[in-house]
C-alpha atoms as a PDB file:
ATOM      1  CA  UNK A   1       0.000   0.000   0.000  1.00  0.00           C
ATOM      2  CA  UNK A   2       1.353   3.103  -0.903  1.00  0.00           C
ATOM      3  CA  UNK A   3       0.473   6.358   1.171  1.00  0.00           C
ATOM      4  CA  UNK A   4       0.936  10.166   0.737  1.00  0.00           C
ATOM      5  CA  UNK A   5       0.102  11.974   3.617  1.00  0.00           C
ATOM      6  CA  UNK A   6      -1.166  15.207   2.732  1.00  0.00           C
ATOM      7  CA  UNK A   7      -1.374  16.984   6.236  1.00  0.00           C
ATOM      8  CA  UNK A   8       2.610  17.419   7.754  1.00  0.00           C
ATOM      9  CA  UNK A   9       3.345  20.393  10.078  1.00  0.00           C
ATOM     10  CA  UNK A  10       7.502  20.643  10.013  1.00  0.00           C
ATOM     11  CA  UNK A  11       8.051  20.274  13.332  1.00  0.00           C
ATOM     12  CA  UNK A  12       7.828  18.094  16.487  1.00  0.00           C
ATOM     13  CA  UNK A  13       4.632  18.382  17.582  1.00  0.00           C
ATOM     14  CA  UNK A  14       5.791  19.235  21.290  1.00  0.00           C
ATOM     15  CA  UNK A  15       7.880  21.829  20.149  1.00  0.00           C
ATOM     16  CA  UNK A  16       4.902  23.181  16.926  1.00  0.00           C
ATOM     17  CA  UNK A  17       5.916  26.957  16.052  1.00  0.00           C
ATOM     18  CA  UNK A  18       8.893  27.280  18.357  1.00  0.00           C
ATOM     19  CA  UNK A  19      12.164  28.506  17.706  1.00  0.00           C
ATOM     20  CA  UNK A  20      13.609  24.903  17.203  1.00  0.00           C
ATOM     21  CA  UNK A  21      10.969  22.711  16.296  1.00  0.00           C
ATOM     22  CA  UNK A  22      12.269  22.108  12.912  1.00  0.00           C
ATOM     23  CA  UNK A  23      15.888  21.211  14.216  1.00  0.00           C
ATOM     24  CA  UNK A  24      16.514  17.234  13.225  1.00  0.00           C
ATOM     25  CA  UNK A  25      12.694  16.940  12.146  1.00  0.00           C
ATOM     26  CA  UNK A  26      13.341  15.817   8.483  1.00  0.00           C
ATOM     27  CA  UNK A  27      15.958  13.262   9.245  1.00  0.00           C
ATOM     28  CA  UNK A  28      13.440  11.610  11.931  1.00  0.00           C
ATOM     29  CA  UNK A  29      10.548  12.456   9.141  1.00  0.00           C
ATOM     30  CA  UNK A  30      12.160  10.707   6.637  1.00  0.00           C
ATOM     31  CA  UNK A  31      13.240   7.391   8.792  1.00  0.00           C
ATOM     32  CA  UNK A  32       9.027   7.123   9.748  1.00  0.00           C
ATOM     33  CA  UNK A  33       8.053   7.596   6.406  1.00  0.00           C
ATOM     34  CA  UNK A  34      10.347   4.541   5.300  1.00  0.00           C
ATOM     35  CA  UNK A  35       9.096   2.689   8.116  1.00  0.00           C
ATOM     36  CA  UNK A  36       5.568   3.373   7.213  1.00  0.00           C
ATOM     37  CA  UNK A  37       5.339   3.562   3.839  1.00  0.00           C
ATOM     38  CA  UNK A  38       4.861   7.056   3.384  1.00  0.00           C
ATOM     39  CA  UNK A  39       5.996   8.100  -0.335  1.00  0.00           C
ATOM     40  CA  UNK A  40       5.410  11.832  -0.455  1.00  0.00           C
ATOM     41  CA  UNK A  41       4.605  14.624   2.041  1.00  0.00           C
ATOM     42  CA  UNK A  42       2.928  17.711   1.731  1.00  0.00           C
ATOM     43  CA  UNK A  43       5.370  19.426   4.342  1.00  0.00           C
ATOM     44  CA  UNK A  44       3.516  22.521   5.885  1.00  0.00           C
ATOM     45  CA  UNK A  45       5.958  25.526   6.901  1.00  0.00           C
ATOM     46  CA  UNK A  46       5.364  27.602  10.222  1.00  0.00           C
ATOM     47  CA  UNK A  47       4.828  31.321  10.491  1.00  0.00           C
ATOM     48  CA  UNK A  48       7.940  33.356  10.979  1.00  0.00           C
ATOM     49  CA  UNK A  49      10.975  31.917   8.958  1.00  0.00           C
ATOM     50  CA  UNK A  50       9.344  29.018   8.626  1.00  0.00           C
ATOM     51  CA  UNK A  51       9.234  29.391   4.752  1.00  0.00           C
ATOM     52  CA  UNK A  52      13.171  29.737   4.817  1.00  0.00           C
ATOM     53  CA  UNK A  53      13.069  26.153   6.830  1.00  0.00           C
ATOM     54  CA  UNK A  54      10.802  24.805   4.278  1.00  0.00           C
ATOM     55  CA  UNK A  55      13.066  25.808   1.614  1.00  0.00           C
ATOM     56  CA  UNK A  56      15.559  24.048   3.032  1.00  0.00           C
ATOM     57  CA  UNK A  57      13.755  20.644   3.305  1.00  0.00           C
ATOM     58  CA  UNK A  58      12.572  20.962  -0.235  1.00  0.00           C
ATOM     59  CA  UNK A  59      15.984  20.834  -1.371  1.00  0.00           C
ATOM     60  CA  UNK A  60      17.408  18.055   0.740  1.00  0.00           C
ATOM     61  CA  UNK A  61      14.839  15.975  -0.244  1.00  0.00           C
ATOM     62  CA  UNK A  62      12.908  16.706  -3.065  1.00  0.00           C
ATOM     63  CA  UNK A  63      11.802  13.233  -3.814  1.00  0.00           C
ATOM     64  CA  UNK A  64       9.867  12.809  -0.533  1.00  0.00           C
ATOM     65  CA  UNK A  65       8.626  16.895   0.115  1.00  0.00           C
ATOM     66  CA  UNK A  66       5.557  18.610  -0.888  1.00  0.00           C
ATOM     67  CA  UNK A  67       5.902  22.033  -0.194  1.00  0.00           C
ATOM     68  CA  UNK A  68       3.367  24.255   0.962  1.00  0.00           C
ATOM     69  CA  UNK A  69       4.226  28.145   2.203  1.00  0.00           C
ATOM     70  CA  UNK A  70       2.796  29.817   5.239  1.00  0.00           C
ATOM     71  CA  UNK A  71       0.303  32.772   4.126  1.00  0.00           C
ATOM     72  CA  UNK A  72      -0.982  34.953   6.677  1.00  0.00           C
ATOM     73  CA  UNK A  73      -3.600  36.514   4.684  1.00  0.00           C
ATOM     74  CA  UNK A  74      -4.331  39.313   6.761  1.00  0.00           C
ATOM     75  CA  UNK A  75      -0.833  40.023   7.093  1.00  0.00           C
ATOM     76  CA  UNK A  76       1.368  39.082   3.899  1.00  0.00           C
ATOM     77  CA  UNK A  77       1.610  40.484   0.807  1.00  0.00           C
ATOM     78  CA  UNK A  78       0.093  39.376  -2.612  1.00  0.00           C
ATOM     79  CA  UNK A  79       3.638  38.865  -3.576  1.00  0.00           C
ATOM     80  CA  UNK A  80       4.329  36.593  -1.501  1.00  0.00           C
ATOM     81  CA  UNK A  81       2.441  33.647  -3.543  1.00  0.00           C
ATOM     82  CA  UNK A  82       4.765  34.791  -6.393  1.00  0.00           C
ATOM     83  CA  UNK A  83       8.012  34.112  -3.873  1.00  0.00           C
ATOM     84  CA  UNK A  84       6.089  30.587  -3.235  1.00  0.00           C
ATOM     85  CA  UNK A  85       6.650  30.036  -7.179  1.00  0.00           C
ATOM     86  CA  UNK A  86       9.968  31.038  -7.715  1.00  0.00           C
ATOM     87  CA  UNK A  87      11.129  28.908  -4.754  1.00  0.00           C
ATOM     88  CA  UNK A  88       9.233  26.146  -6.359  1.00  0.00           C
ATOM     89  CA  UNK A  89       6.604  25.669  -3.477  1.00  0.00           C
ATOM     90  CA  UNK A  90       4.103  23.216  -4.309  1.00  0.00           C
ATOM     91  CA  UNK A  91       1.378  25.004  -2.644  1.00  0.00           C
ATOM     92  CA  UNK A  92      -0.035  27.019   0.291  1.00  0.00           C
ATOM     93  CA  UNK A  93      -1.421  26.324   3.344  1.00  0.00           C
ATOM     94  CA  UNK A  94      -3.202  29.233   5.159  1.00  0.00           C
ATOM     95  CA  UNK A  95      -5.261  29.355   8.747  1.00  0.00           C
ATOM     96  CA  UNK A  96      -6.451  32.047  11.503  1.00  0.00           C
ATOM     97  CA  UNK A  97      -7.754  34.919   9.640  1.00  0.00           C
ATOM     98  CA  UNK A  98     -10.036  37.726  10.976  1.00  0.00           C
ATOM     99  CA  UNK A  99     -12.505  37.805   8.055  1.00  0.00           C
ATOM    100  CA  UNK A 100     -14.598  34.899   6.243  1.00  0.00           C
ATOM    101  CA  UNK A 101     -12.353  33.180   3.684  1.00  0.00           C
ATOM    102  CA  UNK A 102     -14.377  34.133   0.787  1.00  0.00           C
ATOM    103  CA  UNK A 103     -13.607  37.632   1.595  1.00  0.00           C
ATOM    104  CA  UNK A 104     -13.122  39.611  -1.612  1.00  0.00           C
ATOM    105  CA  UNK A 105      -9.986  41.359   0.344  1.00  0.00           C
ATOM    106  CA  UNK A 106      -8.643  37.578  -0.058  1.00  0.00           C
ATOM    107  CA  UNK A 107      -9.133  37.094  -3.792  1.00  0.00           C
ATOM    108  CA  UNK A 108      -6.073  38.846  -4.965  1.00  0.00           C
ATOM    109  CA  UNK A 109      -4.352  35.897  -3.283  1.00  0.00           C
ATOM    110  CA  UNK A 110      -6.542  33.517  -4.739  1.00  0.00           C
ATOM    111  CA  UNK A 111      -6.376  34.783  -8.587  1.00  0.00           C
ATOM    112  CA  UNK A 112      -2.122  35.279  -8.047  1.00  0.00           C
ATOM    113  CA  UNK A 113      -2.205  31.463  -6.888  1.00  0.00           C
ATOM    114  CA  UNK A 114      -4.563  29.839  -9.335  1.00  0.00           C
ATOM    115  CA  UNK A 115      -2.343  31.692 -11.995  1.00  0.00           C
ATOM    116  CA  UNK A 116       0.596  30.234 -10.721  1.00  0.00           C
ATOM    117  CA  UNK A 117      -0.768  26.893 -10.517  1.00  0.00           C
ATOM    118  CA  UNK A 118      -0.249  26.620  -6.633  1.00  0.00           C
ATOM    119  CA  UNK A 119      -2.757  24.601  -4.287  1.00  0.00           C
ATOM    120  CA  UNK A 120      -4.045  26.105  -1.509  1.00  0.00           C
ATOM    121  CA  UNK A 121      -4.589  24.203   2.088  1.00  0.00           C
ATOM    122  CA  UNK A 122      -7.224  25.961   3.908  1.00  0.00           C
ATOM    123  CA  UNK A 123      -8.045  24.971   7.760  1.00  0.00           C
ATOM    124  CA  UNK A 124     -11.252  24.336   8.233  1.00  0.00           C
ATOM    125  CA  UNK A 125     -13.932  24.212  11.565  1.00  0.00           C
ATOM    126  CA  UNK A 126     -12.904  24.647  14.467  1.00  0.00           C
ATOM    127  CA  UNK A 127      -8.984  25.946  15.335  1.00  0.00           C
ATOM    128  CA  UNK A 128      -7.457  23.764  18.121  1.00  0.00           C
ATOM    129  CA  UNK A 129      -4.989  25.426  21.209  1.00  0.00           C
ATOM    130  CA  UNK A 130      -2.697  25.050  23.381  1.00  0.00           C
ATOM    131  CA  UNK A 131      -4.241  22.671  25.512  1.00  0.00           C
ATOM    132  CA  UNK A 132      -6.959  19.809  24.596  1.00  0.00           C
ATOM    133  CA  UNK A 133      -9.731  19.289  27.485  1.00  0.00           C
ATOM    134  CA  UNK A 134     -11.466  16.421  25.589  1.00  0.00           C
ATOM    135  CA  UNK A 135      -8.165  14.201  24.572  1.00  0.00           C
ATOM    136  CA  UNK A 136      -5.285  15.761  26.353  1.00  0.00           C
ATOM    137  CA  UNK A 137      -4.809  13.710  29.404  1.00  0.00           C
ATOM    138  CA  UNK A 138      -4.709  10.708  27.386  1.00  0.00           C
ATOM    139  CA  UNK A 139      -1.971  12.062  24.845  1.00  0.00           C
ATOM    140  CA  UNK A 140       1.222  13.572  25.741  1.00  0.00           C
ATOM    141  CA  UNK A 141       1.621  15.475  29.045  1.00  0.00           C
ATOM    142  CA  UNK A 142       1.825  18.703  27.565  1.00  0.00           C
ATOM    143  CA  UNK A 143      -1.762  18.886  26.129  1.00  0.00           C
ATOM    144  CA  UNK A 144      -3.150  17.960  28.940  1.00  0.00           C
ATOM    145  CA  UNK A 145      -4.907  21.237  30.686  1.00  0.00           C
ATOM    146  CA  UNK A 146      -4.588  22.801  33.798  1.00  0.00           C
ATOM    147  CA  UNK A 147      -6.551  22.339  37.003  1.00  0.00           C
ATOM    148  CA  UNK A 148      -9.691  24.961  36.751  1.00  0.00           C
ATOM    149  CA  UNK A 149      -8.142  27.726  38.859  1.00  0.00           C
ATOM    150  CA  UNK A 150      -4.946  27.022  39.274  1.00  0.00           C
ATOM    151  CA  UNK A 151      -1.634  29.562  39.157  1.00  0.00           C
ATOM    152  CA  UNK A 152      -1.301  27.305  35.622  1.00  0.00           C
ATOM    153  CA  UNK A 153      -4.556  28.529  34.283  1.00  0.00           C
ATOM    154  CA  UNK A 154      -4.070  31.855  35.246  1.00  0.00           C
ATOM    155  CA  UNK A 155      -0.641  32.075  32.940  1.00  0.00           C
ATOM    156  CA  UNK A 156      -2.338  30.252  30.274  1.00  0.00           C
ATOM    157  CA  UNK A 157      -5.187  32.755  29.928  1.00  0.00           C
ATOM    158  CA  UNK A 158      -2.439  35.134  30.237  1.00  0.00           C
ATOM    159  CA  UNK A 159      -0.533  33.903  27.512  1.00  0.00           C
ATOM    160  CA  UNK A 160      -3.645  33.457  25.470  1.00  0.00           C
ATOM    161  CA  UNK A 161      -4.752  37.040  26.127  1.00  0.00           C
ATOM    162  CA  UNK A 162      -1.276  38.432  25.309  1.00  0.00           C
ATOM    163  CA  UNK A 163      -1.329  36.245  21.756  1.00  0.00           C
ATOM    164  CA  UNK A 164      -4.874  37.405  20.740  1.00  0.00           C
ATOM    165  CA  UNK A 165      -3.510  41.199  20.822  1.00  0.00           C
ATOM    166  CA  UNK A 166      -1.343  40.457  17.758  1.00  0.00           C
ATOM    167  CA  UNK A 167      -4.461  39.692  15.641  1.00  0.00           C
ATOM    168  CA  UNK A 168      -7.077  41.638  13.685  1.00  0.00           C
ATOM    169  CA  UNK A 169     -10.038  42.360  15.149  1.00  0.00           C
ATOM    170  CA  UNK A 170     -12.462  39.469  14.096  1.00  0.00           C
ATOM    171  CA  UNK A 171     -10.407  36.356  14.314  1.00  0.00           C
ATOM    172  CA  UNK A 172     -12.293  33.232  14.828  1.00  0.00           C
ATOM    173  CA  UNK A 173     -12.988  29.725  14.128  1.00  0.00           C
ATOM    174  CA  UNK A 174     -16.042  31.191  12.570  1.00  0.00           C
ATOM    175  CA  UNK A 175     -14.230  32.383   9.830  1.00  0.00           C
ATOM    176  CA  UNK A 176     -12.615  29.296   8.543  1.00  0.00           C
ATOM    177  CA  UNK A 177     -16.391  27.411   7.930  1.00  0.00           C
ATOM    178  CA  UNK A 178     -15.940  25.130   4.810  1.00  0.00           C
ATOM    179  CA  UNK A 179     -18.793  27.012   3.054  1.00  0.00           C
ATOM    180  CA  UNK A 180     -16.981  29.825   2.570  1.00  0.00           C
ATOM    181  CA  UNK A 181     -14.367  27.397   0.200  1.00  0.00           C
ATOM    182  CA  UNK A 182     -17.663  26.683  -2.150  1.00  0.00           C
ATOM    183  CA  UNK A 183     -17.690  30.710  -2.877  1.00  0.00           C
ATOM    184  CA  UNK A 184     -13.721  30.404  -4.027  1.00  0.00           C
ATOM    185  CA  UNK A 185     -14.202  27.470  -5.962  1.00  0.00           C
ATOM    186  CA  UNK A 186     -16.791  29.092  -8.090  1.00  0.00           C
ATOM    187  CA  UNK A 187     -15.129  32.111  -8.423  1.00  0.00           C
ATOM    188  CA  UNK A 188     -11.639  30.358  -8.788  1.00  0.00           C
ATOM    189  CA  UNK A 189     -12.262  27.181 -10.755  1.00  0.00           C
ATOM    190  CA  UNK A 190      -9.217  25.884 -11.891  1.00  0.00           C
ATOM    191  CA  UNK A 191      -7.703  26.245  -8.753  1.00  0.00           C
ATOM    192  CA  UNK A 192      -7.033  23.432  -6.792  1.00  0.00           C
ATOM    193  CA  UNK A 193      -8.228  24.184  -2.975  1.00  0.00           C
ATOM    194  CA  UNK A 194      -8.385  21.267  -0.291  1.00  0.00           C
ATOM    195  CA  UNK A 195     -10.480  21.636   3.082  1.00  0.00           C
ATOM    196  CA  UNK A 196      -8.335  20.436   6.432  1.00  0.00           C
ATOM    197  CA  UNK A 197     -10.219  17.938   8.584  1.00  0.00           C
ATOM    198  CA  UNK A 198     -13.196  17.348   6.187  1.00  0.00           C
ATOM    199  CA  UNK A 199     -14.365  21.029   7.842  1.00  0.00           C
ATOM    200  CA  UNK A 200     -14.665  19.397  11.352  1.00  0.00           C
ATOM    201  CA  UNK A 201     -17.167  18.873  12.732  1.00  0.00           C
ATOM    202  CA  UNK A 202     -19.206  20.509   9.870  1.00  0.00           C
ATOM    203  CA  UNK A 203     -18.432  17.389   7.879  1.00  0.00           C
ATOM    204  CA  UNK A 204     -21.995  17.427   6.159  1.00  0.00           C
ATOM    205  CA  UNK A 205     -21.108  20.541   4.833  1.00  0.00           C
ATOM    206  CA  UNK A 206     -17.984  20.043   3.541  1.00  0.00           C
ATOM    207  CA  UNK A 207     -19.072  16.739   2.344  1.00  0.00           C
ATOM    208  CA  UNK A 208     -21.892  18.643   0.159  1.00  0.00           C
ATOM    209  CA  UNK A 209     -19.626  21.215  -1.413  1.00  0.00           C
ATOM    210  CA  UNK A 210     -17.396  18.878  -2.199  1.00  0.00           C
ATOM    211  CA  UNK A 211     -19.943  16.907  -4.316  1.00  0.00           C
ATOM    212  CA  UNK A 212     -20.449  19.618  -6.560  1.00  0.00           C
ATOM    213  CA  UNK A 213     -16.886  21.483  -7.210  1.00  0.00           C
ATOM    214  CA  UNK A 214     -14.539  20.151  -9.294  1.00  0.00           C
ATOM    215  CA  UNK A 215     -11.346  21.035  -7.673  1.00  0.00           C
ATOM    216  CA  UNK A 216     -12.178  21.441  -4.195  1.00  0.00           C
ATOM    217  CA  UNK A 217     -11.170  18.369  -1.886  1.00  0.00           C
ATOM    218  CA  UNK A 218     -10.724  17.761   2.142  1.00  0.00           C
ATOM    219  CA  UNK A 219      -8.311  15.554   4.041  1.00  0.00           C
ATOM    220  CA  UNK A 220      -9.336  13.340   6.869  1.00  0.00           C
ATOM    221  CA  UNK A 221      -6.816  14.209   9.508  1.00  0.00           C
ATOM    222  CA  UNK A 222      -7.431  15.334  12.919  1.00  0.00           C
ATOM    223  CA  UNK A 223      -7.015  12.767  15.118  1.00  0.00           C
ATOM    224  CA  UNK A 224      -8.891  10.401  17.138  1.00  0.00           C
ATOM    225  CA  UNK A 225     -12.109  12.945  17.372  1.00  0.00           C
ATOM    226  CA  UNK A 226     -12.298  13.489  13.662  1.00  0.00           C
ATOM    227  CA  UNK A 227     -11.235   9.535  12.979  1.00  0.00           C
ATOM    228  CA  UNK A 228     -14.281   8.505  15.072  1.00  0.00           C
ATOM    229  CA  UNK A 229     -16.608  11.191  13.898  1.00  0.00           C
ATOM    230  CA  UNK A 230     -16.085  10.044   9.983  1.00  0.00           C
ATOM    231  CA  UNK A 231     -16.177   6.338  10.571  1.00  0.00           C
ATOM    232  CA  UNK A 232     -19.664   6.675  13.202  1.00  0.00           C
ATOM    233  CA  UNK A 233     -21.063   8.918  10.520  1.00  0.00           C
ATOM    234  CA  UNK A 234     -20.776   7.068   7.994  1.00  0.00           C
ATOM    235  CA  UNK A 235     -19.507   9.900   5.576  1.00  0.00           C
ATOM    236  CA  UNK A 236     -17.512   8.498   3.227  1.00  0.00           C
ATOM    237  CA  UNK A 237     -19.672   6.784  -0.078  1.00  0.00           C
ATOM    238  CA  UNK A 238     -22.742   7.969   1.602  1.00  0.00           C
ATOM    239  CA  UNK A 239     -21.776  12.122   1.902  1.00  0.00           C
ATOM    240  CA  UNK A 240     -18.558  12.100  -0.204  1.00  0.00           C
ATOM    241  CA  UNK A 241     -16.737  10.339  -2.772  1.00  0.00           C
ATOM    242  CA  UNK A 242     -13.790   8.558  -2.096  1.00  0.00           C
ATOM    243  CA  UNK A 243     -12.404  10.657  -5.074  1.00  0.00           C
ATOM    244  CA  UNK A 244     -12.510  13.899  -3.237  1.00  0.00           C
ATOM    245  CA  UNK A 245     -10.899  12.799  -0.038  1.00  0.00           C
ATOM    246  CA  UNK A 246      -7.107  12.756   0.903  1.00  0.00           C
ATOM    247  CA  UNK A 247      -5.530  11.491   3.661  1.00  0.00           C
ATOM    248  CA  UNK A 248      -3.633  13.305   6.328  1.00  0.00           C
ATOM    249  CA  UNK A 249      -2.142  12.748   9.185  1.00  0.00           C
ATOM    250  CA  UNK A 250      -1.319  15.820  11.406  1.00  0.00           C
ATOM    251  CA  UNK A 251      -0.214  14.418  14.040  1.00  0.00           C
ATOM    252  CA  UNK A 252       2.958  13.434  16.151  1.00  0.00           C
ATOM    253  CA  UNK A 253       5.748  11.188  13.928  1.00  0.00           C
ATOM    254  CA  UNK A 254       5.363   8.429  16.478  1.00  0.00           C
ATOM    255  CA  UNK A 255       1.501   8.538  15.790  1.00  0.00           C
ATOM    256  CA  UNK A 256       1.933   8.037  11.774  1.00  0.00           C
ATOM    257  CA  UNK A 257       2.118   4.542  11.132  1.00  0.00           C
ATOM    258  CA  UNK A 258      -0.541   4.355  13.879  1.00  0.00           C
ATOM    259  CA  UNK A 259      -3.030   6.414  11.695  1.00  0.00           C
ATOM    260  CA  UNK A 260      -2.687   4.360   8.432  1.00  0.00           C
ATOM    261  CA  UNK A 261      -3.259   1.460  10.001  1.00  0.00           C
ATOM    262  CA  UNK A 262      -5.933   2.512  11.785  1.00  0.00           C
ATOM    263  CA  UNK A 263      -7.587   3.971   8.893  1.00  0.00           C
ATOM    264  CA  UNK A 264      -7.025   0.885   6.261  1.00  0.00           C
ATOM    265  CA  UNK A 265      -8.790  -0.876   8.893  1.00  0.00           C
ATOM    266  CA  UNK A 266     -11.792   1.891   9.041  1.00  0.00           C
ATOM    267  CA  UNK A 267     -11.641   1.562   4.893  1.00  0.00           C
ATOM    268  CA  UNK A 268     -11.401  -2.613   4.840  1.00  0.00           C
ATOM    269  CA  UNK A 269     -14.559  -2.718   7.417  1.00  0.00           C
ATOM    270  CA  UNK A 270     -16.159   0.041   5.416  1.00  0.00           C
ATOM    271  CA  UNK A 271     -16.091  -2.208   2.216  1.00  0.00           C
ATOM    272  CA  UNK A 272     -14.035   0.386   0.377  1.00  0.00           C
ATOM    273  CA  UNK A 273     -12.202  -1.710  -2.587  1.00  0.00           C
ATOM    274  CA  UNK A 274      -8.509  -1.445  -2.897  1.00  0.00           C
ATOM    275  CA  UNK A 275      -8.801   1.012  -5.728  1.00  0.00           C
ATOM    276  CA  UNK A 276     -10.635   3.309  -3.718  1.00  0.00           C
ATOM    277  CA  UNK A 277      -8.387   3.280  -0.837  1.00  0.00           C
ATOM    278  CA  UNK A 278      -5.778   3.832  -3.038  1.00  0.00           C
ATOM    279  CA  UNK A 279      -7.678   6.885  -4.312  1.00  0.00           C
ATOM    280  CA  UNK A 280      -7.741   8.316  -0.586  1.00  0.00           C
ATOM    281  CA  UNK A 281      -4.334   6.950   0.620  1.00  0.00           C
ATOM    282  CA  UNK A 282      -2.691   8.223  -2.423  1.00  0.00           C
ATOM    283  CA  UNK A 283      -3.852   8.921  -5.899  1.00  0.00           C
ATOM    284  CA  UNK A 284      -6.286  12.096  -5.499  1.00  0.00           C
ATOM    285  CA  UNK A 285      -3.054  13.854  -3.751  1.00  0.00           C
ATOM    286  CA  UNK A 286      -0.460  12.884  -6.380  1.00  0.00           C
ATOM    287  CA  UNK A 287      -2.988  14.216  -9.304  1.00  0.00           C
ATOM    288  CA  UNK A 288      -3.632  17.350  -7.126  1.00  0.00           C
ATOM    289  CA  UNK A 289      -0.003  18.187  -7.016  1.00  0.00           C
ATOM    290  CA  UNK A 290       1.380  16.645 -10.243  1.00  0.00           C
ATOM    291  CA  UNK A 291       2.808  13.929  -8.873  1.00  0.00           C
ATOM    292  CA  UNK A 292       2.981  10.636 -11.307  1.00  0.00           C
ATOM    293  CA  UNK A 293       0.907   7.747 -10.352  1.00  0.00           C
END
């Protein structure tokens, strides 16, 4: 079985969007990958240099990495998709904005990277934290959250309240709805856009839009919540083609292998056929980003 997992964040996931998380990530992303069968990557850079690290990767290994550029669309310039292109970025992958993503203020970015040929990952639902208070006891220690009124608490509201002041006015899960990726596609047709986390938990939603645009997709990563959610629902053949589904992983290194086998075992009971696993587990990604399959 071969697998492309189309959901990466370059980093350890203990360490996601500090100063070091990159540092000996690739070498330990490429040893899982072997071990699980991983043949490409959509690697997804981190805000601040994280485009320079992302160069980087692309060039070491170029055979395994999918690039896709951080844009902050309330905060980066148009030109920046054109900088994605010349450094021969794949794609983009964009989150956390302070206005609906069918925002005409957004289009510019839209129309520069459907004329470039770039792919655009777009978060969608609900934007996870520091902290999980469903899952995090039962993951790694430092998701798990802090005892209701504790000294903890208190700096982690802090912390939050401090981060909150660097964005614009308006920023919100609400924002990031898959509907909002049905106005692009119609306005931006040949470009290819994908939906993060089949637009969790508005998976009906994403499931519908999907149906009916021809370049708009969704990956199924998100963990355990998002796992359970698809499989108990019953989405996928009943809401959406296994054609406009990718897989994804997000999610720790140790975790990867994990997933896959987790999910072949979701698509076996399902009654998916090995061509249509192979659709999800591989083949819709590699036609999405040119990749020969």
């Amino acid at each position: 079985m071969r697998v492309f997992d189309s959901h990466v964040h370059y980093g350890f996931w203990d360490k996601l969007f500090g100063r070091d998380a990159e540092k000996g990530f690739l070498e330990a992303l490429s040893d899982t990958c072997e071990d699980a069968g991983v043949q490409k990557v959509a690697l997804l850079a981190n805000p601040g240099r994280g485009n320079d690290k992302l160069s980087w990767a692309l060039e070491q290994r170029p055979d395994l990495i999918i690039a896709l550029g951080r844009l902050e669309l309330d905060k980066d310039p148009v030109s920046l998709v054109e900088d994605f292109y010349q450094r021969g970025f794949h794609g983009i992958k964009t989150t956390g904005v302070s206005k609906n993503y069918d925002h005409p203020d957004y289009y510019p970015f839209y129309e520069a990277a459907q004329a470039r040929g770039l792919r655009i990952l777009f978060h969608t639902g609900v934007l996870g934290g520091p902290v999980d208070y469903l899952e995090g006891s039962k993951e790694d220690a430092w998701k798990a959250p802090p005892a209701a009124g504790s000294p903890e608490e208190d700096a982690l509201v802090t912390r939050l309240s401090r981060n909150i002041k660097r964005e614009q006015y308006g920023f919100s899960s609400a924002r990031m709805q898959p509907i909002y990726l049905d106005t692009i596609a119609f306005y931006f047709p040949e470009l290819f856009i994908i939906g993060a986390h089949l637009g969790w938990p508005d998976y009906r939603t994403a499931s519908a839009v999907a149906r009916w645009r021809p370049r708009l997709y969704f990956d199924i990563s998100g963990g355990d919540v998002v796992h359970n959610h698809i499989v108990e629902g019953g989405y996928i053949g009943k809401e959406i083609s296994p054609r406009k589904l990718l897989y994804g992983s997000d999610s720790d290194l140790r975790r990867i292998k994990g997933d896959i086998l987790r999910w072949k075992a979701a698509f076996d009971t399902m009654g998916l056929t090995e061509d249509e696993q192979d659709q999800i587990f591989y083949r819709n990604a590699a036609g999405i980003y040119g990749v020969d399959s």
